[in-house]
Protein backbone atom coordinates (compact mmCIF):
# COMPACT_ATOMS: atom_id res chain seq x y z
CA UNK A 1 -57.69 96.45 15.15
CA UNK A 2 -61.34 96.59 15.73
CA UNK A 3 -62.10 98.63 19.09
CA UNK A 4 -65.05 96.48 19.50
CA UNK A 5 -67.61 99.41 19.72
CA UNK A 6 -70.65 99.45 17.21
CA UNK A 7 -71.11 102.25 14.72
CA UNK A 8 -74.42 101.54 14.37
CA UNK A 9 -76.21 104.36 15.96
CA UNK A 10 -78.71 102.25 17.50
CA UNK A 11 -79.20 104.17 20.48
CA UNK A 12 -79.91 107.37 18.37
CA UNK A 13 -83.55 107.94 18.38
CA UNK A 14 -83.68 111.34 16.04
CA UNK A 15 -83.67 109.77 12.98
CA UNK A 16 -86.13 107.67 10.93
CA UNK A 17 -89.65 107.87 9.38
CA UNK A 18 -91.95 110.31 11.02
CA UNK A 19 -95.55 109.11 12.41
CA UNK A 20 -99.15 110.40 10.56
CA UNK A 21 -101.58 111.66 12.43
CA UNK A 22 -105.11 109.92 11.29
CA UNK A 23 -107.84 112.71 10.20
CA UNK A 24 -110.27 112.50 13.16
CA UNK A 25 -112.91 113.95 10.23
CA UNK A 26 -113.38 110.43 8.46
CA UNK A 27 -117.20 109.61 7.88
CA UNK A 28 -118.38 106.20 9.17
CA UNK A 29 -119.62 103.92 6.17
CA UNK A 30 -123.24 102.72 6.01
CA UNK A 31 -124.01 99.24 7.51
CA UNK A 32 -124.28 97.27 4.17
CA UNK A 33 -127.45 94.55 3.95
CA UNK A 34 -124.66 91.64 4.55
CA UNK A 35 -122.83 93.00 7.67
CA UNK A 36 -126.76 93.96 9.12
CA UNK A 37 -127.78 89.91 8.29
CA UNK A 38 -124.56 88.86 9.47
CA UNK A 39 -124.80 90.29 13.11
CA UNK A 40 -128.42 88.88 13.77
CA UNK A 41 -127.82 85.19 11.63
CA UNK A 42 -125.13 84.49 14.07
CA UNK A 43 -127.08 85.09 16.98
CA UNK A 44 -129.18 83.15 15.64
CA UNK A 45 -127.30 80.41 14.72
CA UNK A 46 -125.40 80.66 18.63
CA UNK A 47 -128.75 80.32 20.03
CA UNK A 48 -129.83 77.51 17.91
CA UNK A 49 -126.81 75.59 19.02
CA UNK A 50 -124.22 77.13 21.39
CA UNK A 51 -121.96 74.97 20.69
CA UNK A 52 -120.43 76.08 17.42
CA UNK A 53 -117.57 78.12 17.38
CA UNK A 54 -117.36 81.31 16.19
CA UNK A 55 -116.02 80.31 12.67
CA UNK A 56 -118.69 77.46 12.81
CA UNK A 57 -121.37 80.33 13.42
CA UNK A 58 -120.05 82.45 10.52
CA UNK A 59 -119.86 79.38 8.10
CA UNK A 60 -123.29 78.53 8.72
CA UNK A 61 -124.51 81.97 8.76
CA UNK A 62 -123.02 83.45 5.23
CA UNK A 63 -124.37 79.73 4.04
CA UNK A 64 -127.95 81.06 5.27
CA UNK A 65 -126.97 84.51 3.50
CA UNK A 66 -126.63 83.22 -0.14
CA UNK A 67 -129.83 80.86 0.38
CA UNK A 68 -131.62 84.16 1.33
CA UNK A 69 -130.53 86.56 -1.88
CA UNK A 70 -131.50 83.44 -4.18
């Protein structure tokens, strides 16, 4: 007959996969061109009509992007 206790272990909090620390010594990547245009287009494009929504903003502003680099 079943005793209706769980040998699960759940509450046993020893076990399992150990955490990584991150290296704190990781050099930061140069802004590329893109992310640089990116930040000021979609001011831009907020200013120029603050309606838009943030996804608007972007749209408009990669679309101003690839007319640029032509």
């Amino acid at each position: 007959m079943a005793t209706g206790g769980s040998n699960c272990n759940c509450n046993n909090q020893d076990g399992g996969a150990k955490k990584r620390k991150k290296a704190t010594t990781t050099k930061k990547r140069k802004i590329s061109d893109y992310n640089k245009f990116m930040k000021t287009e979609i001011k831009k494009v907020k200013k120029d009509d603050p309606k838009l929504s943030h996804q608007q903003a972007f749209k408009k502003a990669a679309g101003n992007w690839s007319k640029t680099k032509k």
